[in-house]
N, C-alpha and C. Protein backbone atom coordinates (compact mmCIF):
# COMPACT_ATOMS: atom_id res chain seq x y z
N UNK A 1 -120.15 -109.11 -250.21
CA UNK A 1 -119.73 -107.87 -250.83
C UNK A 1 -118.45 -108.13 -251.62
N UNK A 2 -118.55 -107.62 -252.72
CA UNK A 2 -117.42 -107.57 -253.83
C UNK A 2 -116.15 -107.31 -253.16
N UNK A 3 -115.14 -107.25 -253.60
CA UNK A 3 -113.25 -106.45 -252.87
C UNK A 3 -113.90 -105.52 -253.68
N UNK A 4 -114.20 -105.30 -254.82
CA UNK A 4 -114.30 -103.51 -255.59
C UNK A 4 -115.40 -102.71 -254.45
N UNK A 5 -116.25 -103.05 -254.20
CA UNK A 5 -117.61 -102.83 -253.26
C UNK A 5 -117.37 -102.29 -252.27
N UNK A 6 -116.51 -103.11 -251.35
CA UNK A 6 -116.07 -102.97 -250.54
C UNK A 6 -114.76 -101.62 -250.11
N UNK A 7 -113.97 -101.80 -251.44
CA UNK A 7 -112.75 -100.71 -251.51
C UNK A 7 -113.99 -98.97 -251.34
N UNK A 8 -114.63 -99.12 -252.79
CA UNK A 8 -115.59 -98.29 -252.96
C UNK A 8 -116.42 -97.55 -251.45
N UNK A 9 -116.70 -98.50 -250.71
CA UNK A 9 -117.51 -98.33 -249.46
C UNK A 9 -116.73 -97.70 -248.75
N UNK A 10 -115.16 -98.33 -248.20
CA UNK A 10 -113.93 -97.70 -247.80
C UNK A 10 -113.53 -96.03 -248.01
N UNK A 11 -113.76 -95.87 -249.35
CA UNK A 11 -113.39 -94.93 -249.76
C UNK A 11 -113.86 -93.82 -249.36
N UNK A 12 -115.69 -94.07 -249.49
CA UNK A 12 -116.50 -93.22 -249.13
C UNK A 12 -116.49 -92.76 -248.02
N UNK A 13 -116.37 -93.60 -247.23
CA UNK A 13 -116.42 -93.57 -245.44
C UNK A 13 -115.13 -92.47 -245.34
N UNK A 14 -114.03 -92.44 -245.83
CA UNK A 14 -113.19 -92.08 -245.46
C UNK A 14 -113.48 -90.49 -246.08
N UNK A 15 -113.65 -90.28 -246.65
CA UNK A 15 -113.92 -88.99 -247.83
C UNK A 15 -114.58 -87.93 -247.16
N UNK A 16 -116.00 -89.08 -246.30
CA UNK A 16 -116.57 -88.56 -245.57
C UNK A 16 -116.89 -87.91 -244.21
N UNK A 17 -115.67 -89.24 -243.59
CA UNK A 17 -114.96 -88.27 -242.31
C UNK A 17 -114.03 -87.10 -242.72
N UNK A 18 -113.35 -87.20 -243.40
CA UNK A 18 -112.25 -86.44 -243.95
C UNK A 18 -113.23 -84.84 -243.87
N UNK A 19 -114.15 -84.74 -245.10
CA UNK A 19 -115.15 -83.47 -244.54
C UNK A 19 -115.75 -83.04 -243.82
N UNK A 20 -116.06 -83.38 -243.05
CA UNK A 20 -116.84 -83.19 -241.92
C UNK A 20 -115.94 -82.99 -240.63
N UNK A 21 -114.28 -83.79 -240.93
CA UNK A 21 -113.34 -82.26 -240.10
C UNK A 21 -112.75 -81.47 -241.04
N UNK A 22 -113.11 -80.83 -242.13
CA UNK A 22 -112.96 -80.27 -242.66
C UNK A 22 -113.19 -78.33 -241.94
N UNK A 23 -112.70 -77.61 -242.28
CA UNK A 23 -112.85 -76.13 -241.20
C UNK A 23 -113.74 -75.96 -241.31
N UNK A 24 -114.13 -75.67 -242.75
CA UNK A 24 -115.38 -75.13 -243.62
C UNK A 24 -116.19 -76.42 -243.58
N UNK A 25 -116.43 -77.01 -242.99
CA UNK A 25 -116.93 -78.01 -242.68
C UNK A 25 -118.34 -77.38 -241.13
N UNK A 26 -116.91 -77.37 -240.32
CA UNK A 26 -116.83 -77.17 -238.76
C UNK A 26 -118.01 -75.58 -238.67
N UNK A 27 -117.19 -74.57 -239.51
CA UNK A 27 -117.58 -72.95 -239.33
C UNK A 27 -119.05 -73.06 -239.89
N UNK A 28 -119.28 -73.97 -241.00
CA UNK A 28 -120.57 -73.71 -241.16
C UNK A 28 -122.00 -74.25 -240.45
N UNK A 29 -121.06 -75.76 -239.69
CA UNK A 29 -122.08 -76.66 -238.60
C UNK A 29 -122.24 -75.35 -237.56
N UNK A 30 -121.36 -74.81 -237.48
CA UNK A 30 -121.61 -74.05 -236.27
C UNK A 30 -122.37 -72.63 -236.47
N UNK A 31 -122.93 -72.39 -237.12
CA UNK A 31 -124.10 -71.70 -237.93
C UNK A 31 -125.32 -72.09 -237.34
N UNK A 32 -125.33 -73.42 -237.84
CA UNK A 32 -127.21 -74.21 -237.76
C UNK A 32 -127.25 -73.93 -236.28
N UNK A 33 -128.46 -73.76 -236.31
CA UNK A 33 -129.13 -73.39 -234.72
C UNK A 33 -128.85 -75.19 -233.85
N UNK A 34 -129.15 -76.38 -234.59
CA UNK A 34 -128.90 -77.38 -233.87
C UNK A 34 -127.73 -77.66 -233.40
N UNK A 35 -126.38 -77.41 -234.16
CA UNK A 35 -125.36 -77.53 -233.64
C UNK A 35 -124.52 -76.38 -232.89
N UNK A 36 -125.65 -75.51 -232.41
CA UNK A 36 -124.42 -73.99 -231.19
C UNK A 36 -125.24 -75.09 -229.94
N UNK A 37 -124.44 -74.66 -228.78
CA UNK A 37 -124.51 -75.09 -227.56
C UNK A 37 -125.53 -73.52 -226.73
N UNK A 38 -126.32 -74.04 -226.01
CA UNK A 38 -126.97 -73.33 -225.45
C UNK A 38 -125.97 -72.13 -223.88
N UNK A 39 -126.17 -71.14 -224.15
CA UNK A 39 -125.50 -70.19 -222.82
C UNK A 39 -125.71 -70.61 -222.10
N UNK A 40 -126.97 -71.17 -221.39
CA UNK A 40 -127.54 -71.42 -220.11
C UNK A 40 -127.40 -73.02 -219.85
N UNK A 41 -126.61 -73.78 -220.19
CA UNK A 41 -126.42 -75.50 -219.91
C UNK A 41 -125.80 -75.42 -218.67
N UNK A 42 -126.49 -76.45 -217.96
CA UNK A 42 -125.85 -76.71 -216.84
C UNK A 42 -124.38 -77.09 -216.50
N UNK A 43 -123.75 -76.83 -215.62
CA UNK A 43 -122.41 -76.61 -215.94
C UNK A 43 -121.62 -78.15 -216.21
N UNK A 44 -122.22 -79.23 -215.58
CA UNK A 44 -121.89 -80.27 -215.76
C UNK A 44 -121.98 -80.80 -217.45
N UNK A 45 -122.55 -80.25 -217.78
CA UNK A 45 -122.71 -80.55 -219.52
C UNK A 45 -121.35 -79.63 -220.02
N UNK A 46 -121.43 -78.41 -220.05
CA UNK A 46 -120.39 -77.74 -219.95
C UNK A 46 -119.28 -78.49 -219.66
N UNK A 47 -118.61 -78.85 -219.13
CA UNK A 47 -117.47 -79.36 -218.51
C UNK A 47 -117.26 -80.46 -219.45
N UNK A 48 -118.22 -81.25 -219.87
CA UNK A 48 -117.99 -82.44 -221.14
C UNK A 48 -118.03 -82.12 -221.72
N UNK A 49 -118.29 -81.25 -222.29
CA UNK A 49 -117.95 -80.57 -223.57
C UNK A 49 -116.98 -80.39 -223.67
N UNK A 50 -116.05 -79.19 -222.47
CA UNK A 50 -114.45 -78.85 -222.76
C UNK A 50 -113.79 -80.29 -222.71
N UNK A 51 -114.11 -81.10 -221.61
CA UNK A 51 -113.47 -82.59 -222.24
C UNK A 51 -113.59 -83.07 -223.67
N UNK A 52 -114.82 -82.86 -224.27
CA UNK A 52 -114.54 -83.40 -225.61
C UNK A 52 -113.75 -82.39 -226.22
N UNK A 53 -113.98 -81.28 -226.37
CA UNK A 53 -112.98 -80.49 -226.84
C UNK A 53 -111.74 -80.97 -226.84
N UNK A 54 -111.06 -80.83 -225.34
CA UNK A 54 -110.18 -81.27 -225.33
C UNK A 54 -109.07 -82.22 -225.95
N UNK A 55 -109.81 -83.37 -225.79
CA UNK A 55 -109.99 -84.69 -226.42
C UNK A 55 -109.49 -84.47 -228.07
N UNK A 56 -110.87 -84.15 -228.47
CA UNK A 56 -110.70 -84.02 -230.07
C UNK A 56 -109.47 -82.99 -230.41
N UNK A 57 -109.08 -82.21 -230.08
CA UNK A 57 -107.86 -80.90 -230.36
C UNK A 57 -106.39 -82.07 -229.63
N UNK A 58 -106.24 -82.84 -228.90
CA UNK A 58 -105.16 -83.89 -228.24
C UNK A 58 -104.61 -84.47 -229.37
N UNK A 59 -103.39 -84.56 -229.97
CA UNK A 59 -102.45 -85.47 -231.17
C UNK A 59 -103.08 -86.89 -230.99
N UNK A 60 -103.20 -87.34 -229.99
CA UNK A 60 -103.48 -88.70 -229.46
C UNK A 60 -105.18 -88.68 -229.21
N UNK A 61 -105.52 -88.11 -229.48
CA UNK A 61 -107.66 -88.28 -229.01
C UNK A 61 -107.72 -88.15 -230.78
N UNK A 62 -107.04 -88.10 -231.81
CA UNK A 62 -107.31 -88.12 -233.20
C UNK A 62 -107.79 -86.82 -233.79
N UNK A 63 -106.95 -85.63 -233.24
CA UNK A 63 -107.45 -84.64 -233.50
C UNK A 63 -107.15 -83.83 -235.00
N UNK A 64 -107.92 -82.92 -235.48
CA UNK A 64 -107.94 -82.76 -237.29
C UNK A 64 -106.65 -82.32 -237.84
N UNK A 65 -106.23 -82.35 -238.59
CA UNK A 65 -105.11 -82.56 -238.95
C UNK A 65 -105.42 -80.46 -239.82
């Protein structure tokens, strides 16, 4: 792979995380029927979830700026 190719590839990747924590990003995933969490999950799923939550919202777990 080229250094331009490569920068290019870089770029994208980054552009692309960048949107996707984007709010309007976030508010509209959370729309689609695939991405809501079901009421009735067992609570142990539940509970990893608020850990990831957690996690992701933490200065230090890389949370969105």
């Amino acid at each position: 792979m080229t250094r331009n190719k490569g920068e290019k590839t870089e770029r994208l990747a980054a552009e692309v995380k960048r949107q996707f924590g984007a709010e309007a990003t976030t508010r509209f995933l959370r729309t689609l029927p695939a991405f809501r969490t079901e009421a009735d999950i067992p609570d142990r799923f539940r509970k990893l979830l608020d850990r990831l939550d957690g996690v992701e919202s933490s200065p230090a777990g890389g949370g969105r700026r």
